[in-house]
C-alpha atoms as a PDB file:
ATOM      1  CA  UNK A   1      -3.528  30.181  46.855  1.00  0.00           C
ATOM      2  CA  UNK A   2      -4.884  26.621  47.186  1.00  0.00           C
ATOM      3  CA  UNK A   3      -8.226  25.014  46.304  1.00  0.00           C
ATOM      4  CA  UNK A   4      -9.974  24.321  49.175  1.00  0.00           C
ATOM      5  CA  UNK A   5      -9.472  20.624  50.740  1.00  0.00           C
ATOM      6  CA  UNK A   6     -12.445  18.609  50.880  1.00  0.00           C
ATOM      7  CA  UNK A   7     -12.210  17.666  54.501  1.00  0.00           C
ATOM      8  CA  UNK A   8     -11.947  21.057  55.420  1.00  0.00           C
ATOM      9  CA  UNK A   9     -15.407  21.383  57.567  1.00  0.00           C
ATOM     10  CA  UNK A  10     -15.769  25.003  57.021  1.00  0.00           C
ATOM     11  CA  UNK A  11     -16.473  24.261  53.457  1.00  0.00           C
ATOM     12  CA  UNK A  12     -20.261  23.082  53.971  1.00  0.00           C
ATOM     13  CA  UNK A  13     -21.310  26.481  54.717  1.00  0.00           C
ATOM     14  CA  UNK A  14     -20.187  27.595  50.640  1.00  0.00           C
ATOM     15  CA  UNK A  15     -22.986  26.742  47.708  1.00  0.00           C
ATOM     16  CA  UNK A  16     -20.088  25.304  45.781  1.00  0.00           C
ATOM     17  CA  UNK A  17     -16.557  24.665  47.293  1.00  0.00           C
ATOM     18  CA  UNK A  18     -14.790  24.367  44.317  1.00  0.00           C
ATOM     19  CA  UNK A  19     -15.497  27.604  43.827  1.00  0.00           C
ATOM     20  CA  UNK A  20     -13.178  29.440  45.806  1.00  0.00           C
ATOM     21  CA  UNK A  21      -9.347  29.322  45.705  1.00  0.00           C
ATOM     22  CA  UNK A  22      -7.709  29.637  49.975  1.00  0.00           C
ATOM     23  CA  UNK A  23      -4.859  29.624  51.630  1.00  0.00           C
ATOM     24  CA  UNK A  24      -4.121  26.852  54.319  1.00  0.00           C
ATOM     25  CA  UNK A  25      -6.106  28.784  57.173  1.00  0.00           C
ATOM     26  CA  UNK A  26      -9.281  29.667  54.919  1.00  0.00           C
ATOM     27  CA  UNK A  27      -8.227  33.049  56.222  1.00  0.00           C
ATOM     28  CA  UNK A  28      -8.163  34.329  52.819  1.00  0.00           C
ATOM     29  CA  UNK A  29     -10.066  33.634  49.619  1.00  0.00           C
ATOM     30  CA  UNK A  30     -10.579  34.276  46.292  1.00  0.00           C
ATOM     31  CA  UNK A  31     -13.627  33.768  43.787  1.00  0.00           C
ATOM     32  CA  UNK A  32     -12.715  31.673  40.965  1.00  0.00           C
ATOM     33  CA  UNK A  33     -15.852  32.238  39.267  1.00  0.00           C
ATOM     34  CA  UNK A  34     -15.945  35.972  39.528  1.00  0.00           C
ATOM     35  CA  UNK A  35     -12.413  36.096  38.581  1.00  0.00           C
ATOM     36  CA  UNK A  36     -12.307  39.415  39.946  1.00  0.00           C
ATOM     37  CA  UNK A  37      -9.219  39.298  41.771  1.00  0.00           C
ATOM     38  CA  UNK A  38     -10.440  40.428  45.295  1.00  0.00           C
ATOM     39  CA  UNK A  39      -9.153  39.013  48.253  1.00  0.00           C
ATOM     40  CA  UNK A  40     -11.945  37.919  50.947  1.00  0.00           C
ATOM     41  CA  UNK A  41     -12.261  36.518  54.340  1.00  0.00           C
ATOM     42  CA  UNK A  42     -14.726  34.018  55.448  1.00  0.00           C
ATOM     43  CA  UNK A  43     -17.748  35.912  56.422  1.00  0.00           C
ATOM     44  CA  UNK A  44     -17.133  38.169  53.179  1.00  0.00           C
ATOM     45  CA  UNK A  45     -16.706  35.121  50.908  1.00  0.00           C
ATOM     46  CA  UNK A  46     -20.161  34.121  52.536  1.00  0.00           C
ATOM     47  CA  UNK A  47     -21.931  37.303  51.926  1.00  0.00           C
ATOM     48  CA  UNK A  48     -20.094  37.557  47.998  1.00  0.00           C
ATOM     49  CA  UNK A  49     -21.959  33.977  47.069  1.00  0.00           C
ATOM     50  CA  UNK A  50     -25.600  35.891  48.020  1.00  0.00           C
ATOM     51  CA  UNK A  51     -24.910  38.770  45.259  1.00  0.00           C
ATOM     52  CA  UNK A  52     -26.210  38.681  41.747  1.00  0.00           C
ATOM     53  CA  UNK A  53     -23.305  39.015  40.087  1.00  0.00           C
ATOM     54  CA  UNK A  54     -21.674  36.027  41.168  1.00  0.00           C
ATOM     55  CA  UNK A  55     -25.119  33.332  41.199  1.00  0.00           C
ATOM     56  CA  UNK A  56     -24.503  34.866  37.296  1.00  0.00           C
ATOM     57  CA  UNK A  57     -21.501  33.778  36.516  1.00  0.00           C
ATOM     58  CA  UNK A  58     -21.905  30.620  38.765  1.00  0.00           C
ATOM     59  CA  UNK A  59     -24.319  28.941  36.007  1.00  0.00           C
ATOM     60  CA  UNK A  60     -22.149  30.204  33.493  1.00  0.00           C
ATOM     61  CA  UNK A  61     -19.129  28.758  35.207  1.00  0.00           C
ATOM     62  CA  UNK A  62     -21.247  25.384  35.619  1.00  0.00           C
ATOM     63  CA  UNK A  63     -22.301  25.536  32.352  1.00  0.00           C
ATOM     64  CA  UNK A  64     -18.535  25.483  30.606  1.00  0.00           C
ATOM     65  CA  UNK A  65     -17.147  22.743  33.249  1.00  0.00           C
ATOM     66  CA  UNK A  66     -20.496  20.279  32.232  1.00  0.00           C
ATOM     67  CA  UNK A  67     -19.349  20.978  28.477  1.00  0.00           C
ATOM     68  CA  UNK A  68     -15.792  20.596  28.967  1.00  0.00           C
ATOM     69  CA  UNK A  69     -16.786  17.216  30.746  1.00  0.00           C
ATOM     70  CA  UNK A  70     -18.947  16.145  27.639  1.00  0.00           C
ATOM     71  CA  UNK A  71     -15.973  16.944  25.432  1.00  0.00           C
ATOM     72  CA  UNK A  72     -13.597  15.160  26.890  1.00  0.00           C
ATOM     73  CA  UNK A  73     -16.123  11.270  27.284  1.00  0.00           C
ATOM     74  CA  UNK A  74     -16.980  12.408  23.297  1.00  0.00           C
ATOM     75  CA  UNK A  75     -13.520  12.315  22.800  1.00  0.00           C
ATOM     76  CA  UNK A  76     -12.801   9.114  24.901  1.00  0.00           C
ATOM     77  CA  UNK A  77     -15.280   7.229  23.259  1.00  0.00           C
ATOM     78  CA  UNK A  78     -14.501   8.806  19.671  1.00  0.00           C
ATOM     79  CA  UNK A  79     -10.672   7.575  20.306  1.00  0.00           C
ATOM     80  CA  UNK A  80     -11.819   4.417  21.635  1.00  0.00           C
ATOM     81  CA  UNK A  81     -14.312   3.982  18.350  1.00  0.00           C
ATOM     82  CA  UNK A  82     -11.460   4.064  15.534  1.00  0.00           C
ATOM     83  CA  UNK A  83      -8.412   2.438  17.839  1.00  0.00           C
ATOM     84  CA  UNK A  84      -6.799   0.019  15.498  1.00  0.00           C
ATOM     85  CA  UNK A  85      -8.350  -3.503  16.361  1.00  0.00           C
ATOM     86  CA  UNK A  86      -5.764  -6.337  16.526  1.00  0.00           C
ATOM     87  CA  UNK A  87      -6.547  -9.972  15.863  1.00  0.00           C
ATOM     88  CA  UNK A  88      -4.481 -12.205  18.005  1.00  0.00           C
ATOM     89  CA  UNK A  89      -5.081 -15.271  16.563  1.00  0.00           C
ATOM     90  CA  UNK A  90      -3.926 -13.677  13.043  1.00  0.00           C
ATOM     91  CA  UNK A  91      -1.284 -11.257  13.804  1.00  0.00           C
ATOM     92  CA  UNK A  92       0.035 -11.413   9.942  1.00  0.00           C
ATOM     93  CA  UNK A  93      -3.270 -11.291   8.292  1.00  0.00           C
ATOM     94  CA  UNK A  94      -2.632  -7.206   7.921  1.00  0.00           C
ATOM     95  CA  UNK A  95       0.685  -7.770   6.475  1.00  0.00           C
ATOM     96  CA  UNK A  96      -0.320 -10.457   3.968  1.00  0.00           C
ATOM     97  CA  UNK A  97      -3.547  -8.185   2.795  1.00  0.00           C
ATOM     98  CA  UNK A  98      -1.028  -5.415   1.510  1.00  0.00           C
ATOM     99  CA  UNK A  99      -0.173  -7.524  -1.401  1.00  0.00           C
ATOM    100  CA  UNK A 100      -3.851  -7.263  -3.115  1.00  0.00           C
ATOM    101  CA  UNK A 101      -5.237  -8.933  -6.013  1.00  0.00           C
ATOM    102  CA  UNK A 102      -4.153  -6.067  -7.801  1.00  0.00           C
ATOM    103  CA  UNK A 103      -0.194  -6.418  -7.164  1.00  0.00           C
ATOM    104  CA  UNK A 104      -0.434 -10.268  -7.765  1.00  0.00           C
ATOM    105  CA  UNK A 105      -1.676  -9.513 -11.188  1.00  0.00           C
ATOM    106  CA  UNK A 106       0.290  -7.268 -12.053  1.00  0.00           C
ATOM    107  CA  UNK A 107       3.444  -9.351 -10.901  1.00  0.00           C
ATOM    108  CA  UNK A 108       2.177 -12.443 -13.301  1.00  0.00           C
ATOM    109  CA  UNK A 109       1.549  -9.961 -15.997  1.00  0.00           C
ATOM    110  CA  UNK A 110       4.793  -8.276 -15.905  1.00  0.00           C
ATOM    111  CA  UNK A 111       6.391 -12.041 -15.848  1.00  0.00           C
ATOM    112  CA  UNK A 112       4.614 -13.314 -19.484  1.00  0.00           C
ATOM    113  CA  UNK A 113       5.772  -9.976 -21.146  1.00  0.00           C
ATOM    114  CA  UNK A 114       9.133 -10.459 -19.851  1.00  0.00           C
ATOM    115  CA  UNK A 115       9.441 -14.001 -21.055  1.00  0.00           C
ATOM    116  CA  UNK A 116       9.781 -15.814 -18.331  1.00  0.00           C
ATOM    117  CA  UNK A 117       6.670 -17.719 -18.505  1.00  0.00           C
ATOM    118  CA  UNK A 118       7.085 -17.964 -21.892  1.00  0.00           C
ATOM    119  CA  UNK A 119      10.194 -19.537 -21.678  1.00  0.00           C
ATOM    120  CA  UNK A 120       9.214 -22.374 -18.820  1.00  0.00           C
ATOM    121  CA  UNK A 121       6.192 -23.075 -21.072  1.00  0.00           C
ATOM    122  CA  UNK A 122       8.052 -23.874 -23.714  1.00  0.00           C
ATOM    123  CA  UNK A 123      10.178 -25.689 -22.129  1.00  0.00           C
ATOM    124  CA  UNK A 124       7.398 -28.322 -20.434  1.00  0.00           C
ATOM    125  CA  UNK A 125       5.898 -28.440 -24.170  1.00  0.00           C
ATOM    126  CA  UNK A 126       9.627 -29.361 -25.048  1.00  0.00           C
ATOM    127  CA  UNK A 127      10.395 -32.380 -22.264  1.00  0.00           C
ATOM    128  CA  UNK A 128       7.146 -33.978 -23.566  1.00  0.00           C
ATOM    129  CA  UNK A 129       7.349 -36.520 -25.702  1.00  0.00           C
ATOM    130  CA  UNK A 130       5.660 -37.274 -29.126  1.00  0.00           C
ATOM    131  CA  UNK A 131       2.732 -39.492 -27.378  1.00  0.00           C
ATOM    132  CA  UNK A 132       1.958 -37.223 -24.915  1.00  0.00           C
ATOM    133  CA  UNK A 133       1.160 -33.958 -27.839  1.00  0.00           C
ATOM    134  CA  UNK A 134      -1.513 -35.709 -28.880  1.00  0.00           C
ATOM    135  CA  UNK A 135      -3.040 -36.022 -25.032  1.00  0.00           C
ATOM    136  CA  UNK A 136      -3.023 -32.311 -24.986  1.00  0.00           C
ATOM    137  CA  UNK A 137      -5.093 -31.864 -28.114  1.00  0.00           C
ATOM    138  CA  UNK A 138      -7.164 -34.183 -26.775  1.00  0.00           C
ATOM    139  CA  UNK A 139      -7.863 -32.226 -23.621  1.00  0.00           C
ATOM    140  CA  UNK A 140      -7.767 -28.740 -25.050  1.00  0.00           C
ATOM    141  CA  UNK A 141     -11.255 -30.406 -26.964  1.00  0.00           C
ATOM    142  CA  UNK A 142     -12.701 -31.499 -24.091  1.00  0.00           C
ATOM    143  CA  UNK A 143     -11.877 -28.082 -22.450  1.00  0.00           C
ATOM    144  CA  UNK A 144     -13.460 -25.986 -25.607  1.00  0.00           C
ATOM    145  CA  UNK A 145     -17.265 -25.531 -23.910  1.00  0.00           C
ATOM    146  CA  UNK A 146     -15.885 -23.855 -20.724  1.00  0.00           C
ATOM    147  CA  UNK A 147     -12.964 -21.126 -23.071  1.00  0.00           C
ATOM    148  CA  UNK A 148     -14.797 -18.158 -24.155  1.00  0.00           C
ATOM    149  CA  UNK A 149     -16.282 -16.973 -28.083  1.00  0.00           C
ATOM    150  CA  UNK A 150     -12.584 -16.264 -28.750  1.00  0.00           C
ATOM    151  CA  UNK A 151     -10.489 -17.943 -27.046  1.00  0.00           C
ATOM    152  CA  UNK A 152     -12.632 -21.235 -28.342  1.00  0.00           C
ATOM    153  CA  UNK A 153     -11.632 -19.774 -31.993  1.00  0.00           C
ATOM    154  CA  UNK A 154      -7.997 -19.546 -31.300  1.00  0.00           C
ATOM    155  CA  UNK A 155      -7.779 -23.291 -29.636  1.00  0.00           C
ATOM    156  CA  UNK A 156     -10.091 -24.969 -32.337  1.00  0.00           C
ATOM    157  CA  UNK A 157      -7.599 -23.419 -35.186  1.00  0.00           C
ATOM    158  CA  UNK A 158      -4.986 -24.589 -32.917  1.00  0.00           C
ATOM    159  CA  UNK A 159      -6.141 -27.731 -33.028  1.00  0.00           C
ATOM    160  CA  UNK A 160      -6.563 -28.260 -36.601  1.00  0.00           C
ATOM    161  CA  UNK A 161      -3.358 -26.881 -37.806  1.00  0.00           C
ATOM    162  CA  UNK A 162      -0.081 -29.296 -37.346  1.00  0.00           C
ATOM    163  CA  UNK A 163       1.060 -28.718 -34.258  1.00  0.00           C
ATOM    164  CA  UNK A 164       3.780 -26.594 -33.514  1.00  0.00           C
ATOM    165  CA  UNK A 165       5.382 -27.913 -30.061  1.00  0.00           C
ATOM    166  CA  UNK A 166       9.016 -26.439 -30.714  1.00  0.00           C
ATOM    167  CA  UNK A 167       7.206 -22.696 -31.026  1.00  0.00           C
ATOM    168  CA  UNK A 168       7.703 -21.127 -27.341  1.00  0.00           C
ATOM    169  CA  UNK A 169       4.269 -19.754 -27.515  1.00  0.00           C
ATOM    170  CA  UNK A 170       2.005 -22.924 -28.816  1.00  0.00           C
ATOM    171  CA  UNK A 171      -0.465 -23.244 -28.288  1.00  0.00           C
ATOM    172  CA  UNK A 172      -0.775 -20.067 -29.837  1.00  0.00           C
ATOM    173  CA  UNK A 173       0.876 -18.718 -33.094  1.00  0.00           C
ATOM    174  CA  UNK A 174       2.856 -16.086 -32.503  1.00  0.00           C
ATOM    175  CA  UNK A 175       3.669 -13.491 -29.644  1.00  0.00           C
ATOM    176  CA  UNK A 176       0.946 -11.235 -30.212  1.00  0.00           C
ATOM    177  CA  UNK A 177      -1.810 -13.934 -29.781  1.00  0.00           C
ATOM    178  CA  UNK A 178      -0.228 -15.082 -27.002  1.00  0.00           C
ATOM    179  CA  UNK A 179      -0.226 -11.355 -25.365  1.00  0.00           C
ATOM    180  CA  UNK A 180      -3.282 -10.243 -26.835  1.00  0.00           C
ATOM    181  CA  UNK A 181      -5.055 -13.455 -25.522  1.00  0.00           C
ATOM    182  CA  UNK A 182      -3.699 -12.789 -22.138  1.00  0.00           C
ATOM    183  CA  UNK A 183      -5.117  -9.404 -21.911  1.00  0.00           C
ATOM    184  CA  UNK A 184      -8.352 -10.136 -23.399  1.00  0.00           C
ATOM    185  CA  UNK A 185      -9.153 -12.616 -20.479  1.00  0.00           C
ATOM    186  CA  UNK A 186      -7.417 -11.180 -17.852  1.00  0.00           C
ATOM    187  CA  UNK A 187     -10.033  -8.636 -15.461  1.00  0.00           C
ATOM    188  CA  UNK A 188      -9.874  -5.064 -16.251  1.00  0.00           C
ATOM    189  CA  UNK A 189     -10.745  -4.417 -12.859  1.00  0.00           C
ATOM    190  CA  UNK A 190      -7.618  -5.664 -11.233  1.00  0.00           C
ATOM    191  CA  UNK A 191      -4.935  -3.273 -13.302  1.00  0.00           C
ATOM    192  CA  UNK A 192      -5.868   0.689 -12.027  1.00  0.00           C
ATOM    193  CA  UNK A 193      -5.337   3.063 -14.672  1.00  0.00           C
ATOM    194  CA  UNK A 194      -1.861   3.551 -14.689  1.00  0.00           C
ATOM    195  CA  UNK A 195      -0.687   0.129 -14.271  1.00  0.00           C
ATOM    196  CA  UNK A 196      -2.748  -0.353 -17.280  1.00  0.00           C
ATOM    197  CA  UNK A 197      -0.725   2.416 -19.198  1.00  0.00           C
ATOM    198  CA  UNK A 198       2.472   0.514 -18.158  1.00  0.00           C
ATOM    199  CA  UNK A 199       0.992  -3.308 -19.778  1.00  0.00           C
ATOM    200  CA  UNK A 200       0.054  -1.438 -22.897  1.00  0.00           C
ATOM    201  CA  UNK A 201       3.656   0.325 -23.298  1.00  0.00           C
ATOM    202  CA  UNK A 202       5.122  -3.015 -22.286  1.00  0.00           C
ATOM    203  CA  UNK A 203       3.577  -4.571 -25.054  1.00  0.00           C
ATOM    204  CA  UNK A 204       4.782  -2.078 -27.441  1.00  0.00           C
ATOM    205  CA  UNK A 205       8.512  -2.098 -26.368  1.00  0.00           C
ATOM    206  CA  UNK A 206       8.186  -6.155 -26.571  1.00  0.00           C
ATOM    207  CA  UNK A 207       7.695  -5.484 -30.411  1.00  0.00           C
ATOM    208  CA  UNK A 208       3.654  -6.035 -30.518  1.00  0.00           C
ATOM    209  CA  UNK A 209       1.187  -5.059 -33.103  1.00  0.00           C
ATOM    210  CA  UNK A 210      -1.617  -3.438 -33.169  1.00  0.00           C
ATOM    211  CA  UNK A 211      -1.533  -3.094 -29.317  1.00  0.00           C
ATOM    212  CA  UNK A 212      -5.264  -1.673 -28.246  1.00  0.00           C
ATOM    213  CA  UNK A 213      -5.618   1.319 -26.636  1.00  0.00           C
ATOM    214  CA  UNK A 214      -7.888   2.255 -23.634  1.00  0.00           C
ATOM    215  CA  UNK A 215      -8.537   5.776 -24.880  1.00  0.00           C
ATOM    216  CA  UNK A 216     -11.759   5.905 -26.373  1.00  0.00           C
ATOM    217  CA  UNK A 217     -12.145   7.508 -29.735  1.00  0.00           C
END
């Protein structure tokens, strides 16, 4: 059993073609929408489309291929609505946004508490010579308006204290300020909660006092 072929001529006399399943000849057919397995020729095929049974099923039959058909362009056009959109002029710009604001923060965090930071810092306060200490005092004043309420506290006592240039963490006192003042300033925003959880522990295994907590009390 074959659909019918379009060019068959014989077909203009059926309500719908596409109905009917035949063999080459069109001697024998079947009713696809009837589905009732009888075998018919021509004439009876003819005389089947007239009964009520079958103009039933017919719009039923019509009705499931029109929603099948609506399915299948929702589906096209849903696919075609979220297909990953590539920018040729850019092609690493995806790659380069994995590494967030978040991650860089994180990184330059991790580096102060490890000492690394520390350590280059120190050593540019070391290379510099006597004349140039006083330049930096100079411009840490000029600075002050634009360092926030603390911060401007910290640098003014700074300032007013003999300098310490040999201390790795000038211009603050001592490791805590130094940490404590990075944290204070840096974004809450950027760390999630768990990253958070991992500065705070960091800072007490790098032997820090009085290390704040972000559980509220």
């Amino acid at each position: 059993m074959h659909t019918l072929p379009k060019s068959t001529t014989r077909r203009r006399d059926f309500q719908d073609p596409d109905c009917w399943a035949g063999d080459a000849e069109d001697e024998t057919l079947v009713c696809r929408v009837c589905r009732d397995g009888q075998e018919r020729d021509r004439k009876g095929a003819l005389r089947h489309e007239e009964s009520k049974d079958h103009k039933e099923n017919l719009k039923s039959w019509r009705r499931d291929k029109q929603s099948e058909k609506d399915a299948q362009q929702r589906a096209q056009a849903f696919a075609h609505q979220f297909a990953p959109q590539t920018v040729a002029s850019q092609p690493d710009l995806l790659a380069d946004m994995s590494q967030d604001v978040e991650t860089i923060a994180f990184e330059s965090v991790s580096r102060f508490l490890s000492g690394e930071a520390v350590i280059e810092f120190g050593s540019d306060s070391e290379s510099e010579s006597d004349e140039g200490t006083p330049e930096l005092a100079g411009h840490i004043d000029a600075e002050e308006e634009f360092i926030p309420t603390e911060g401007r506290t910290r640098m003014r006592e700074a300032v007013n204290r003999p300098l310490d240039t040999a201390s790795p963490y000038f211009p603050w006192r001592d490791r805590r300020e130094f940490t404590l003042d990075l944290i204070t300033h840096l974004p809450r925003s950027v760390l999630s909660e768990r990253q958070l959880d991992l500065l705070i522990w960091s800072m007490k295994y790098n032997g820090v006092d009085d290390v704040p907590s972000q559980n509220s009390d």
